[in-house]
Protein backbone atom coordinates (compact mmCIF):
# COMPACT_ATOMS: atom_id res chain seq x y z
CA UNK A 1 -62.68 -33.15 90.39
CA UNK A 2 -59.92 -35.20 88.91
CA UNK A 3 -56.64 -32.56 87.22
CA UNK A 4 -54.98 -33.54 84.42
CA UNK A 5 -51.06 -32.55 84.43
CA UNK A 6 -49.98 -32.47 81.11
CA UNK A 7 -45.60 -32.97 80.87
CA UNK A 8 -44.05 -31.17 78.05
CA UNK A 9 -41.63 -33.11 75.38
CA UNK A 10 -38.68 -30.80 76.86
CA UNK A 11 -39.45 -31.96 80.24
CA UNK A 12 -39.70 -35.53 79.35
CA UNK A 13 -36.57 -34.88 77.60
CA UNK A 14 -34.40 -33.34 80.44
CA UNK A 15 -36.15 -36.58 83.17
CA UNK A 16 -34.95 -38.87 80.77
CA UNK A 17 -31.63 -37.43 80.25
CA UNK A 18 -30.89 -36.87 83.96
CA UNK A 19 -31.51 -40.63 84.87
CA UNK A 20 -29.27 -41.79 82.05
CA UNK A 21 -26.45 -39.18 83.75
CA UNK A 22 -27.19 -40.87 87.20
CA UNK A 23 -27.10 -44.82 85.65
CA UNK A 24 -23.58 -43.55 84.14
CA UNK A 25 -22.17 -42.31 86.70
CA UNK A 26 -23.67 -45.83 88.94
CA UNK A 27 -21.73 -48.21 85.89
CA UNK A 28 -19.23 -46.11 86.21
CA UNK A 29 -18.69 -46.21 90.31
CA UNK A 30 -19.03 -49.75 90.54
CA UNK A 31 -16.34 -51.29 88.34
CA UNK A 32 -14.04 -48.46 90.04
CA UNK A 33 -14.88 -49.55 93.90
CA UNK A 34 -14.19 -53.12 92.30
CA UNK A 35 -10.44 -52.08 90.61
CA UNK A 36 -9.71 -50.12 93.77
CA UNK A 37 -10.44 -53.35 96.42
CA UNK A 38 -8.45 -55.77 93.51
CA UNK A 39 -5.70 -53.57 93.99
CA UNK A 40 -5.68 -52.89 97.70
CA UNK A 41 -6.01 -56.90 98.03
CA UNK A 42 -2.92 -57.50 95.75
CA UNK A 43 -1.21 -54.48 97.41
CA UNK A 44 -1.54 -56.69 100.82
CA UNK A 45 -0.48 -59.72 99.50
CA UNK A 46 2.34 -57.78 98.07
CA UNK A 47 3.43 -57.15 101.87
CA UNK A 48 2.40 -53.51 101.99
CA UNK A 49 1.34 -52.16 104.93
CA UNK A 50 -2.31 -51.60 103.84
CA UNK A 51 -6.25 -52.38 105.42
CA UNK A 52 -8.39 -54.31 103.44
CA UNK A 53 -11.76 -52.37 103.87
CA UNK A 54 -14.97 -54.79 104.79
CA UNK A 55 -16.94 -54.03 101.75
CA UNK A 56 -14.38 -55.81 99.72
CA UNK A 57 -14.89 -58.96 100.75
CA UNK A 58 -17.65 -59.05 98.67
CA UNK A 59 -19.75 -62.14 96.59
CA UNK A 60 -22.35 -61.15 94.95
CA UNK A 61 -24.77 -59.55 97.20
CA UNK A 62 -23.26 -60.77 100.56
CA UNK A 63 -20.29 -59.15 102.39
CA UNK A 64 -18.45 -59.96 105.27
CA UNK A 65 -20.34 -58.28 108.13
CA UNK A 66 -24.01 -59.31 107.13
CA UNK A 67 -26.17 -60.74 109.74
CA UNK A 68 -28.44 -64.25 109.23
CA UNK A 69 -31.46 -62.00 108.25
CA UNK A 70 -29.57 -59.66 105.98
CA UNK A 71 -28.48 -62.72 103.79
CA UNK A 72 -31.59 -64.53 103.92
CA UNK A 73 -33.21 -60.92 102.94
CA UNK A 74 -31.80 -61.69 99.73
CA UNK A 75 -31.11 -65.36 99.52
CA UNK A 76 -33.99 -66.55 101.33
CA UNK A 77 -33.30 -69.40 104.13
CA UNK A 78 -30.47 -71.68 103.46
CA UNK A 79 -30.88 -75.35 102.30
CA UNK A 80 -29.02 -76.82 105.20
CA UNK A 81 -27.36 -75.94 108.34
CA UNK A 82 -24.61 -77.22 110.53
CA UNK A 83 -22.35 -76.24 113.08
CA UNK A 84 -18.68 -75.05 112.53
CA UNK A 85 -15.30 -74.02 114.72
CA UNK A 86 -13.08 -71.52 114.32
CA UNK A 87 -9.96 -71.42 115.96
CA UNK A 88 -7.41 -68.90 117.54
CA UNK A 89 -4.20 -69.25 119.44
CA UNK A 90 -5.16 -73.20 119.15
CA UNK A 91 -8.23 -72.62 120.87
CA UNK A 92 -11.50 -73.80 118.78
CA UNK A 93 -14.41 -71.48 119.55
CA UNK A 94 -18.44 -72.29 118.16
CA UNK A 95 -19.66 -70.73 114.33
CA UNK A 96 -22.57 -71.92 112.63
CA UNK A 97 -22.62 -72.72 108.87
CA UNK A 98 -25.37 -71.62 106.21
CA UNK A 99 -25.32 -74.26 103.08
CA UNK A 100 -27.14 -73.06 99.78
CA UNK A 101 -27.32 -75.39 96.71
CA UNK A 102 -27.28 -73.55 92.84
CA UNK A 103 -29.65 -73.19 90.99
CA UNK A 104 -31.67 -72.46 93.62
CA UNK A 105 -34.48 -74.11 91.56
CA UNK A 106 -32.49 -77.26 91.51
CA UNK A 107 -34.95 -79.58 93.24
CA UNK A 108 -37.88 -78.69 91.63
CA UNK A 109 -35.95 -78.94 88.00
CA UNK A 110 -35.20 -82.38 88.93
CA UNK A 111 -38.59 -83.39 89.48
CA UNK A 112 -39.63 -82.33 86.37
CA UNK A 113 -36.53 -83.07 84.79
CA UNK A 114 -34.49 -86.30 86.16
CA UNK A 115 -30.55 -86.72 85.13
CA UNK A 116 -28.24 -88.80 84.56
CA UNK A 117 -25.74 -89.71 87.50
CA UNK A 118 -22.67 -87.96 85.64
CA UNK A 119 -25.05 -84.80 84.99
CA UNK A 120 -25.47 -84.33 88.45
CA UNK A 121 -23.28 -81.29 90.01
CA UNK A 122 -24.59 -78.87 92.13
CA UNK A 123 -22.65 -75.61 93.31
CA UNK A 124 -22.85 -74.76 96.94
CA UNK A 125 -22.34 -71.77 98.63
CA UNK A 126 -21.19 -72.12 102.77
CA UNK A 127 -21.15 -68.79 104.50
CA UNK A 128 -20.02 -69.23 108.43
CA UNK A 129 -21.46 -67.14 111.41
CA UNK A 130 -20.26 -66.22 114.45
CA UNK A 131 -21.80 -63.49 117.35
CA UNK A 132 -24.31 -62.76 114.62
CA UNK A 133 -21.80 -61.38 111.58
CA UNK A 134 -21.06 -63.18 108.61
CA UNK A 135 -17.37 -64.66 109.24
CA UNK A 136 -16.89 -66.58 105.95
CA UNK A 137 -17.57 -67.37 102.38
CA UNK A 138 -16.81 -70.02 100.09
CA UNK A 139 -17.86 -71.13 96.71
CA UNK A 140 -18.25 -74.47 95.65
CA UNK A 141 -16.82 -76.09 99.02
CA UNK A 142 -15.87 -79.55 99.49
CA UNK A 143 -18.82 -81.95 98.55
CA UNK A 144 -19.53 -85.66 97.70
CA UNK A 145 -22.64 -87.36 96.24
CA UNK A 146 -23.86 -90.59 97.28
CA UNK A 147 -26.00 -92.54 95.15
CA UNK A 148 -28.36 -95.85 95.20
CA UNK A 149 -26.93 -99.06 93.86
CA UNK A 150 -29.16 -98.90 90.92
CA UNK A 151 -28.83 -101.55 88.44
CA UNK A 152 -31.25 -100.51 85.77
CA UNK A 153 -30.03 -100.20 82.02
CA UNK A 154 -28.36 -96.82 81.60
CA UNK A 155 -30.68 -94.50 80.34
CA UNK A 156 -29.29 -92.17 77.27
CA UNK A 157 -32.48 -91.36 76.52
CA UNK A 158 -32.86 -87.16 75.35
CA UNK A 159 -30.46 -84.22 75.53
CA UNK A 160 -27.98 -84.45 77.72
CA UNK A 161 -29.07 -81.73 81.06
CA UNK A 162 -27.12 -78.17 80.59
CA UNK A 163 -24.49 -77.81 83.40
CA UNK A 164 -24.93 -75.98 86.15
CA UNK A 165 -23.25 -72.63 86.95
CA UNK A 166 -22.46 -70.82 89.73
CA UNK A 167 -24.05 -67.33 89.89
CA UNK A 168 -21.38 -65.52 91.41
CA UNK A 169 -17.47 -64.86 91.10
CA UNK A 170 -14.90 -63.23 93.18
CA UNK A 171 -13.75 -60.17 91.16
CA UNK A 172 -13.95 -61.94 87.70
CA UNK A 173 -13.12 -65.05 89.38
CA UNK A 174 -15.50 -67.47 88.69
CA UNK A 175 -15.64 -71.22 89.35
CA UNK A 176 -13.98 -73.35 86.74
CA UNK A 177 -11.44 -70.55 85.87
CA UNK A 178 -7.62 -71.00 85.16
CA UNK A 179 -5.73 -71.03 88.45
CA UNK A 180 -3.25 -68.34 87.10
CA UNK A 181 -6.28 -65.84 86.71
CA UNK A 182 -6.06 -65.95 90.71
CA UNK A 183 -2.51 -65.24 90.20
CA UNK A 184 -2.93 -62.27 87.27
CA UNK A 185 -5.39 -60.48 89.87
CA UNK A 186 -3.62 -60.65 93.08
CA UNK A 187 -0.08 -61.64 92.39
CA UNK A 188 1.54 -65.07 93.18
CA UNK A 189 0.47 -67.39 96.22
CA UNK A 190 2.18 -67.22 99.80
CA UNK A 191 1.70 -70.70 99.93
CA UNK A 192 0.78 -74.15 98.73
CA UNK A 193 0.28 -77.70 99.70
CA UNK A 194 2.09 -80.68 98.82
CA UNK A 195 -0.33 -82.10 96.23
CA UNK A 196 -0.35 -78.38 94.38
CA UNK A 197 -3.90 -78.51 94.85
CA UNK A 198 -4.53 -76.06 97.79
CA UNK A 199 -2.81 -72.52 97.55
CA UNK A 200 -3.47 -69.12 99.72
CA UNK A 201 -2.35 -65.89 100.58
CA UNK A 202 -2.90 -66.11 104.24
CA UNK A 203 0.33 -64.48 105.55
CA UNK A 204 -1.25 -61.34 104.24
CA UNK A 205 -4.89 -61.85 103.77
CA UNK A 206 -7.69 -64.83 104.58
CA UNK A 207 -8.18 -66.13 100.65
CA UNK A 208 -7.56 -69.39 99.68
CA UNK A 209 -8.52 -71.43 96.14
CA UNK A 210 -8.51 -74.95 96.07
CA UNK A 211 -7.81 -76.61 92.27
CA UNK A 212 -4.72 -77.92 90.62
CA UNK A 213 -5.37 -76.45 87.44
CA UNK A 214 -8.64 -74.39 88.09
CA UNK A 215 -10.50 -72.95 90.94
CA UNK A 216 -13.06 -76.02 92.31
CA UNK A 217 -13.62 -73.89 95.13
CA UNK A 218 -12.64 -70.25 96.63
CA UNK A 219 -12.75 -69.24 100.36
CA UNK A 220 -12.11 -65.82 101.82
CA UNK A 221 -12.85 -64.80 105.32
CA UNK A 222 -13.06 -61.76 108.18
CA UNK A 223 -9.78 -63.28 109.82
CA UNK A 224 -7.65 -66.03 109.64
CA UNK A 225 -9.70 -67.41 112.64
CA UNK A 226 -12.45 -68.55 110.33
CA UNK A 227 -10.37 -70.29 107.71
CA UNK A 228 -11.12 -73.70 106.72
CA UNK A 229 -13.70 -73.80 108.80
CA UNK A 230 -16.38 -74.72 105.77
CA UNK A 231 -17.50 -78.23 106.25
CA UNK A 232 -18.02 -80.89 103.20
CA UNK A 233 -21.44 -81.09 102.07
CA UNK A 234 -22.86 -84.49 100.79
CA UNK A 235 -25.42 -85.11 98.57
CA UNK A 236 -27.68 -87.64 98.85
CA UNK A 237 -29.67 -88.79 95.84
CA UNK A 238 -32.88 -89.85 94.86
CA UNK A 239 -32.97 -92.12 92.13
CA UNK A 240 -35.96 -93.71 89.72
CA UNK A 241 -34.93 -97.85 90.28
CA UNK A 242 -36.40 -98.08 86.75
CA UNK A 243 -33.54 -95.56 84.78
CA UNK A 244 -31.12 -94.81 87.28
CA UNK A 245 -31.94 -90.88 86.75
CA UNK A 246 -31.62 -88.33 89.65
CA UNK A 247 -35.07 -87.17 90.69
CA UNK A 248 -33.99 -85.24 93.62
CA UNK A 249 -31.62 -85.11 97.10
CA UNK A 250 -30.91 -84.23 100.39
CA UNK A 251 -28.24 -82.90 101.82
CA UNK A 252 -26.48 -84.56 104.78
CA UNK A 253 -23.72 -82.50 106.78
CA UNK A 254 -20.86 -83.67 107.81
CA UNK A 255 -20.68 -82.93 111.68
């Protein structure tokens, strides 16, 4: 005997009016955990005697702490792997680095879809592990591209390919973003290279941008044990000898 449960408009009303209360007060939580981790950041590179909770090193979905199957829960299995050092008191100890390439869908758009040779940037994302944690993140690393010595005509042919962009941003950060939004957020850099092209605030915490006049890549890390410890990722692609377009690549580490 099958029972029919019949809801009244007032109940329907009051369900419905509850789980907008509990989305609100979810918007509402989030953007407040993010202003209070921006602040305790700057607060640190301000010299303040202050701990940088965990879940504030955060991209995205990952955080510092995640293990290999708790990222690839969510990201799936990376496109490349190779191994990585850290180093403390000038010793270099063993880490192991994750490479994933954005879009995701990359490979199989350029099958379907080849491009042009000055169409084709992919974003990477290196996370570093060490004992099983997640050490380090960085966005849009250190890369090169390596292609054929293709002599056909250049082919114009169609729209040009829509650029690709990085999913993710560091607490409004994003890739391609003025250098002095880094600077609005958490206050001015510790420290700089020669060249102006490197800057960081690791006197006081592990972050780091690279860029002269925008942010080509970001790195933050657990400790400053696992700084610069990202290695360049090289593209390798595949090119149609008849137009010269990209029809797909591999990636080829650099250690």
């Amino acid at each position: 005997m099958t029972r029919t449960i019949a809801l009244s408009w007032p109940f329907i009303l009051g369900f419905a009016l509850v789980a907008l209360f509990c989305l609100a007060i979810l918007a509402a939580t989030v953007p407040a955990q993010a202003q209070s981790c921006v602040a305790t950041i700057r607060a640190a590179v301000q010299g303040k005697s202050v701990t940088v909770p965990q879940r504030c090193w955060r991209l995205g979905p990952l955080t510092l702490g995640m293990t290999p199957s708790g990222v690839e829960a969510v990201l799936g299995p990376p496109d490349a792997t190779q191994p990585a050092q850290g180093m403390w008191q000038g010793k270099y100890f063993p880490a192991q680095q994750a490479i994933y390439v954005y879009p995701r869908e990359f490979s199989s758009q350029l099958k379907q879809h080849p491009v042009r040779p000055v169409e084709f940037h992919p974003q990477s994302l290196g996370l570093v592990y060490y004992q099983n944690r997640l050490r380090e993140i960085s966005m849009g690393g250190a890369g090169g591209t390596y292609f054929a010595r293709c002599t056909a005509p250049d082919d114009k042919s169609g729209p040009a390919s829509t650029p690709t962009t990085f999913p993710y941003s560091f607490y409004g950060i994003a890739l391609g973003a003025p250098r002095d939004k880094v600077i609005a957020t958490f206050g001015p850099f510790l420290a700089h290279n020669d060249s102006n092209d490197f800057w960081n605030y690791w006197t006081a915490v592990p972050l780091s941008v690279v860029g002269e006049d925008t942010v080509s890549s970001l790195e933050f890390a657990s400790s400053l044990a696992f700084t610069g410890t990202s290695g360049v990722v090289n593209y390798i692609a595949d090119q149609d000898p008849t137009t010269c377009r990209i029809r797909g690549f591999h990636i080829k580490t650099d250690r």
